[in-house]
PDB file of N, CA and C in Angstrom:
ATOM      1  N   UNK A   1     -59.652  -2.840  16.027  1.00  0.00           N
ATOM      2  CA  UNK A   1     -59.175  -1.681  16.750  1.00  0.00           C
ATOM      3  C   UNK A   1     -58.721  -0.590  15.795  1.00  0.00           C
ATOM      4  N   UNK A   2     -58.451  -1.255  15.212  1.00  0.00           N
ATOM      5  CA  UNK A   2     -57.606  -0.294  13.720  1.00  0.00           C
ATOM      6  C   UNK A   2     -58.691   0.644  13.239  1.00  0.00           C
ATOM      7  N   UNK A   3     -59.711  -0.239  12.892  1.00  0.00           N
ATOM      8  CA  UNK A   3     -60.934   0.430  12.339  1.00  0.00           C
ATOM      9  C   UNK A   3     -61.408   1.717  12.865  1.00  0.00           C
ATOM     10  N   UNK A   4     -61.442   1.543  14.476  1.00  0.00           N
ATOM     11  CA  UNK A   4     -61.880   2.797  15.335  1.00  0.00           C
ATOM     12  C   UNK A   4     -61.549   3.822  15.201  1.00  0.00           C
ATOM     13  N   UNK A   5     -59.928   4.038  15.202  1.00  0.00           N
ATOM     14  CA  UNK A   5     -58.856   4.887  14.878  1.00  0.00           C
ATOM     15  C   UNK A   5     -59.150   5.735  13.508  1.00  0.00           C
ATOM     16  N   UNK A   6     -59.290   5.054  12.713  1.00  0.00           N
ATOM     17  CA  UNK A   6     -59.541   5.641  11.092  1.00  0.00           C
ATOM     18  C   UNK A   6     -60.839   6.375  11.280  1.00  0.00           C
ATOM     19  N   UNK A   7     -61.942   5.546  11.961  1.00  0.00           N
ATOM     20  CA  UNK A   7     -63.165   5.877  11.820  1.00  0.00           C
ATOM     21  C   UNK A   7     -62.956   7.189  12.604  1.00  0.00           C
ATOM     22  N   UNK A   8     -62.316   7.431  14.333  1.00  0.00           N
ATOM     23  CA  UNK A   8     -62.273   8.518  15.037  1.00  0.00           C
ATOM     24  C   UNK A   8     -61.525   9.466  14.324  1.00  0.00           C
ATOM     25  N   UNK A   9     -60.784   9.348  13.457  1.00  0.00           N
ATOM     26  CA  UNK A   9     -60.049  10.175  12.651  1.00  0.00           C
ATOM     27  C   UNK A   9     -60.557  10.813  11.744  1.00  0.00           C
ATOM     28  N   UNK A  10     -61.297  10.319  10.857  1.00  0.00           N
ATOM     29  CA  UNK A  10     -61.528  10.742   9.756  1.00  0.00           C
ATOM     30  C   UNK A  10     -62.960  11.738  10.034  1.00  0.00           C
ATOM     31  N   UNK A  11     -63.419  11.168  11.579  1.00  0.00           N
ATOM     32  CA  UNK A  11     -64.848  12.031  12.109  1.00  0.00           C
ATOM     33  C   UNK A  11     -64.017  13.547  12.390  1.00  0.00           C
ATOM     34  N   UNK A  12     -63.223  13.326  12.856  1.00  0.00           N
ATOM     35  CA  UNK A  12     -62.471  14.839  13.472  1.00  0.00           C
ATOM     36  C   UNK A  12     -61.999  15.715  12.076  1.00  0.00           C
ATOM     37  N   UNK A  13     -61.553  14.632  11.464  1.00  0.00           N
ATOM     38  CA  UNK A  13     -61.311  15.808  10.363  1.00  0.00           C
ATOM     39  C   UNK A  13     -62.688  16.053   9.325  1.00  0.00           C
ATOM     40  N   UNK A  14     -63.609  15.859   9.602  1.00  0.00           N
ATOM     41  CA  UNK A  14     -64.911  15.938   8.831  1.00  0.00           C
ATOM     42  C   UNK A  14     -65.595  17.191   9.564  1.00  0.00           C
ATOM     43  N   UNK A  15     -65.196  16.851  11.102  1.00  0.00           N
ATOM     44  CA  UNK A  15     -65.480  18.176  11.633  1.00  0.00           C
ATOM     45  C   UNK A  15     -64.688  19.498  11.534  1.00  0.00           C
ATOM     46  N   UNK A  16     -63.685  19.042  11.876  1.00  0.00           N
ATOM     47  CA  UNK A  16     -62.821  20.272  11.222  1.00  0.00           C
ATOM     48  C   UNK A  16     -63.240  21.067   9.827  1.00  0.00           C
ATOM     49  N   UNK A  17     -63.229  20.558   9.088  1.00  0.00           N
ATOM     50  CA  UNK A  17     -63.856  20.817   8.135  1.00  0.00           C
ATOM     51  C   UNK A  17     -64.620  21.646   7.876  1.00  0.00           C
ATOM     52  N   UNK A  18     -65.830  21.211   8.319  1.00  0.00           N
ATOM     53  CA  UNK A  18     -67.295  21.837   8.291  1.00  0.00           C
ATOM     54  C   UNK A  18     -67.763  22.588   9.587  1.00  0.00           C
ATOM     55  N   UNK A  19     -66.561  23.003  10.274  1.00  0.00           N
ATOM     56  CA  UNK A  19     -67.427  23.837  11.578  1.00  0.00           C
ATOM     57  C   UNK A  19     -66.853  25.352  11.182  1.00  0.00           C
ATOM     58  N   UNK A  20     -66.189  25.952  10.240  1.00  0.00           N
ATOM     59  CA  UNK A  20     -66.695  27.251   9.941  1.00  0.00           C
ATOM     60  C   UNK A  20     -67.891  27.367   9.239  1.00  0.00           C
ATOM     61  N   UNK A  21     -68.157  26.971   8.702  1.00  0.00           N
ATOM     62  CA  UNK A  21     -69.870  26.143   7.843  1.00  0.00           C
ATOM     63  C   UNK A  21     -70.773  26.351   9.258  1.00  0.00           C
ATOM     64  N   UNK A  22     -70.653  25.110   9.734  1.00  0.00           N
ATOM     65  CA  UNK A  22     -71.484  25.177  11.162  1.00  0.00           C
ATOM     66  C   UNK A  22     -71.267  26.338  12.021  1.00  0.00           C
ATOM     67  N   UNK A  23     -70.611  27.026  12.354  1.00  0.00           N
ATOM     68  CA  UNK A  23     -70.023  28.506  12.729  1.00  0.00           C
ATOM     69  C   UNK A  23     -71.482  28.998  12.477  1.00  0.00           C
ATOM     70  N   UNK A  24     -71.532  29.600  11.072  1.00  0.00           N
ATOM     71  CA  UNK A  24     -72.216  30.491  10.047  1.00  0.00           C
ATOM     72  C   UNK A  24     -73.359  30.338  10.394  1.00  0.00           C
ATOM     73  N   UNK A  25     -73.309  29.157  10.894  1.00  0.00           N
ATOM     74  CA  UNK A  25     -75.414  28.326  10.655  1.00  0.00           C
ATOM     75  C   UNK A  25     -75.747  29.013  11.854  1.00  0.00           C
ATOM     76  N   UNK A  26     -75.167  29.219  13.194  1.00  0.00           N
ATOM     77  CA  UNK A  26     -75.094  29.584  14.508  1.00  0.00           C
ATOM     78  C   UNK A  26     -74.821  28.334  15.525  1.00  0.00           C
ATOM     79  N   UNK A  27     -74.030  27.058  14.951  1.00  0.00           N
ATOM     80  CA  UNK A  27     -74.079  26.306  15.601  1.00  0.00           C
ATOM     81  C   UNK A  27     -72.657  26.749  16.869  1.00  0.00           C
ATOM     82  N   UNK A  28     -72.705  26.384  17.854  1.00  0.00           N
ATOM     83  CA  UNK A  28     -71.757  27.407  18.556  1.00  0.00           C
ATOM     84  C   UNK A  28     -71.693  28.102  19.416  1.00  0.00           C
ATOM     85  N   UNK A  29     -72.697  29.231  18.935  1.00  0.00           N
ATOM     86  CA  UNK A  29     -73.624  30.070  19.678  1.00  0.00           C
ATOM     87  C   UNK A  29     -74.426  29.831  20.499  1.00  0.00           C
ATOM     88  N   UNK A  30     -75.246  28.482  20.799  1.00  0.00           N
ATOM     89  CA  UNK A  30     -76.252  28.520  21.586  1.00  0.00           C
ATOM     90  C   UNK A  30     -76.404  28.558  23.104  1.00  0.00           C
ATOM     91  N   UNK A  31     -77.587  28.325  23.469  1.00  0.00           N
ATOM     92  CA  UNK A  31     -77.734  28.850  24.928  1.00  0.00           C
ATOM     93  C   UNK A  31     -76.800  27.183  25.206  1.00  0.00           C
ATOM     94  N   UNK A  32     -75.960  27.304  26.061  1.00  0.00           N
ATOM     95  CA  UNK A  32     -75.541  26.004  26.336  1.00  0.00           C
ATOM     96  C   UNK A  32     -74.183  25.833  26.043  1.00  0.00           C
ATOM     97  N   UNK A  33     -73.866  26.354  25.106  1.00  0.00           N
ATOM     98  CA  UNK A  33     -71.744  26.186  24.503  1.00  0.00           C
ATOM     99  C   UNK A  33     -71.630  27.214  25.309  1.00  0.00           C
ATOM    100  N   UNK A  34     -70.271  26.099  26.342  1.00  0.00           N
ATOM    101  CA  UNK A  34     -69.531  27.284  27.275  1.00  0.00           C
ATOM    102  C   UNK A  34     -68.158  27.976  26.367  1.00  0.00           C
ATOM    103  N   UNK A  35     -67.508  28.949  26.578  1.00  0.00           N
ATOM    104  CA  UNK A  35     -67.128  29.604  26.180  1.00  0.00           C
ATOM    105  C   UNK A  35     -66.097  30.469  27.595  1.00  0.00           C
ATOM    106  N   UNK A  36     -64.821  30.129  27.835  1.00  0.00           N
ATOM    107  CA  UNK A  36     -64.615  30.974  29.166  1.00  0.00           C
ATOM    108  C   UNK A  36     -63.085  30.885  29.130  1.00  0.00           C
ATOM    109  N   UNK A  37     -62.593  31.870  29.618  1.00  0.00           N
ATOM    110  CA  UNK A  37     -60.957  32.068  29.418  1.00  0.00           C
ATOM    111  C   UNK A  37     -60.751  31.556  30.882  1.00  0.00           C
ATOM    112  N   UNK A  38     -59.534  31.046  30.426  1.00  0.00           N
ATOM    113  CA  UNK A  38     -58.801  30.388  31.961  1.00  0.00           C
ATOM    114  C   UNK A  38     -57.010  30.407  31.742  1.00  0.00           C
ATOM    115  N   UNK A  39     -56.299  31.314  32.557  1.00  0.00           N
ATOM    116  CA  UNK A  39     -54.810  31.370  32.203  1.00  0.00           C
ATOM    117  C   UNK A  39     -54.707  31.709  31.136  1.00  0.00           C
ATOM    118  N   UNK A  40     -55.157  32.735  30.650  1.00  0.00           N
ATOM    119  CA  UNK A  40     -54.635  33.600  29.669  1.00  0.00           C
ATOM    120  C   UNK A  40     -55.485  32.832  28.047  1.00  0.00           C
ATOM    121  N   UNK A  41     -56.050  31.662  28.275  1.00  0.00           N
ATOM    122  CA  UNK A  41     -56.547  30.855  26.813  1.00  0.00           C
ATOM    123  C   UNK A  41     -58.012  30.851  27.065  1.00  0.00           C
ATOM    124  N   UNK A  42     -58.321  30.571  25.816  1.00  0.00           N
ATOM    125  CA  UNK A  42     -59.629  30.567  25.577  1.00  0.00           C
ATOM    126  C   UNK A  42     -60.259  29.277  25.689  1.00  0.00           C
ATOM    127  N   UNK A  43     -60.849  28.671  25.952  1.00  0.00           N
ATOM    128  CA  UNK A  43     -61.366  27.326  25.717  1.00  0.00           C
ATOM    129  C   UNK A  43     -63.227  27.415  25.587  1.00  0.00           C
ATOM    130  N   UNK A  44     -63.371  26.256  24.744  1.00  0.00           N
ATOM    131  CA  UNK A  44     -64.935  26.371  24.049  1.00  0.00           C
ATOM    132  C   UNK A  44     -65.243  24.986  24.726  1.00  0.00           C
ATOM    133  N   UNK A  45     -66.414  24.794  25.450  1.00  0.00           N
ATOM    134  CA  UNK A  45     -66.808  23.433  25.167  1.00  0.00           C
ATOM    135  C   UNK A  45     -68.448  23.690  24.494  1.00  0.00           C
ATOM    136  N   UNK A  46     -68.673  22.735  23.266  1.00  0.00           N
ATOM    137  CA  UNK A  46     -70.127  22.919  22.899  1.00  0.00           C
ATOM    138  C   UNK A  46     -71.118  22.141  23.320  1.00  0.00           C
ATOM    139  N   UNK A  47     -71.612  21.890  24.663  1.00  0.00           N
ATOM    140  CA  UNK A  47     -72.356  21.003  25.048  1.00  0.00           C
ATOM    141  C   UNK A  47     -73.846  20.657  24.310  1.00  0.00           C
ATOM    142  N   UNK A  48     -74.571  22.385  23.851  1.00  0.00           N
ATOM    143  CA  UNK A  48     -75.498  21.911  23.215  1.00  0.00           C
ATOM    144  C   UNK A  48     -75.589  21.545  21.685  1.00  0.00           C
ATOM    145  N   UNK A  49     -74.659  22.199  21.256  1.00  0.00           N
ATOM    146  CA  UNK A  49     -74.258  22.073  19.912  1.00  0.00           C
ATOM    147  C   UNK A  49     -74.080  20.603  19.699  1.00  0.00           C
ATOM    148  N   UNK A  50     -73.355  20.170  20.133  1.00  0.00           N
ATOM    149  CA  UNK A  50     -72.751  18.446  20.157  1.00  0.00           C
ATOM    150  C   UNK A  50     -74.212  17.452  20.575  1.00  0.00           C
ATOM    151  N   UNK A  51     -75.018  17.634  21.552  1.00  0.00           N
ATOM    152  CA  UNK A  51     -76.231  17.125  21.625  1.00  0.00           C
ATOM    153  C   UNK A  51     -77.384  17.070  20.406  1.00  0.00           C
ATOM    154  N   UNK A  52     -77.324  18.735  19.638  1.00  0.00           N
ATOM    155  CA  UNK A  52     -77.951  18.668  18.506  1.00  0.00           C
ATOM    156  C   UNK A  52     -77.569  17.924  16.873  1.00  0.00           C
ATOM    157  N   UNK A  53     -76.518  18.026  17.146  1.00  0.00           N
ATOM    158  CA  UNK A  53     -75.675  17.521  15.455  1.00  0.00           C
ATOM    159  C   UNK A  53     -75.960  15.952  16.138  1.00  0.00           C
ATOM    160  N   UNK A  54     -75.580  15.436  16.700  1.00  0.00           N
ATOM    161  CA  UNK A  54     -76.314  13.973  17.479  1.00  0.00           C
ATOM    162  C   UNK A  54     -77.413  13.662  17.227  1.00  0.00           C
ATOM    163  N   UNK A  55     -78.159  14.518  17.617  1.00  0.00           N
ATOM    164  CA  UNK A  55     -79.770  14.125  17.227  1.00  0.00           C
ATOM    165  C   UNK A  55     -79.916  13.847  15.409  1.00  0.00           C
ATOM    166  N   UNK A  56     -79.355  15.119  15.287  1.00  0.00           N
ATOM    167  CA  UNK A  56     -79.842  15.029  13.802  1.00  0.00           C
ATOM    168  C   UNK A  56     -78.960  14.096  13.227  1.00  0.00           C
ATOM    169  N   UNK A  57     -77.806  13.558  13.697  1.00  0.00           N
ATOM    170  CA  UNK A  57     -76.948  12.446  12.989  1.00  0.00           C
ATOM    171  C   UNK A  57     -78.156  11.125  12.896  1.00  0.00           C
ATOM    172  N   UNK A  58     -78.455  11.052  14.208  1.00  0.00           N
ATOM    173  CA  UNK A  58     -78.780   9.874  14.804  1.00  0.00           C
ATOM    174  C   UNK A  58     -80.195   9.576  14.174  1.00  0.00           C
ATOM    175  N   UNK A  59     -80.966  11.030  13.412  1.00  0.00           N
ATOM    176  CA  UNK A  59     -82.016  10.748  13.138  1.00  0.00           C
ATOM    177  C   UNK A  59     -82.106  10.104  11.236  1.00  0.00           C
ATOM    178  N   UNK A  60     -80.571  10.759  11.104  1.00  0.00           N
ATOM    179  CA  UNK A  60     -80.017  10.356   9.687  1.00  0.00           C
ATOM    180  C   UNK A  60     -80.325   8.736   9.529  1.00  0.00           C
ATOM    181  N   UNK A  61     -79.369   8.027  10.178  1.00  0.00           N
ATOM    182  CA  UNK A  61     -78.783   7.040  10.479  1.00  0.00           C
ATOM    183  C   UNK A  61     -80.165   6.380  10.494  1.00  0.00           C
ATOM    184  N   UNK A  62     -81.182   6.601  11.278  1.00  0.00           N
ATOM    185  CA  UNK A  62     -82.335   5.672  11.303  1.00  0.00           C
ATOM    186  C   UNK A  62     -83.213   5.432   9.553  1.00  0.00           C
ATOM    187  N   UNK A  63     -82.941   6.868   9.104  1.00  0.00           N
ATOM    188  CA  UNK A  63     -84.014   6.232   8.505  1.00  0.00           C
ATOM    189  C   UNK A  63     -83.518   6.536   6.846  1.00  0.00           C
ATOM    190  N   UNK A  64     -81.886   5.585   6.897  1.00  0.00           N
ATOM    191  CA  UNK A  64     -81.456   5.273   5.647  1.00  0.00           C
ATOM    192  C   UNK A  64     -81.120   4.183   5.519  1.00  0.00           C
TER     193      UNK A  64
END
């Protein structure tokens, strides 16, 4: 269980990280990341963005 924790952790801060990077690339932007104010805040969800970095994780992962 422990393991998960570190592992979910250390993914978030890897993203943190690298999403002004990913920003730049146009990841973010695409047709698909909602983007919409509600009560005064902003909130992002990246639906397609998160589907693509997936793919390409997932295509990593296979063939190393």
């Amino acid at each position: 269980m422990i393991r998960w924790v570190i592992v979910v952790f250390l993914a978030l801060m890897l993203i943190s990280w690298f999403s002004p990077i990913l920003q730049k690339l146009g990841f973010g932007k695409l047709p698909g990341d909602l983007r919409f104010k509600l009560f005064g805040r902003e909130f992002f969800v990246p639906l397609t963005s998160t589907i693509l970095l997936s793919m390409v994780a997932a295509a990593i992962a296979r063939y190393l």
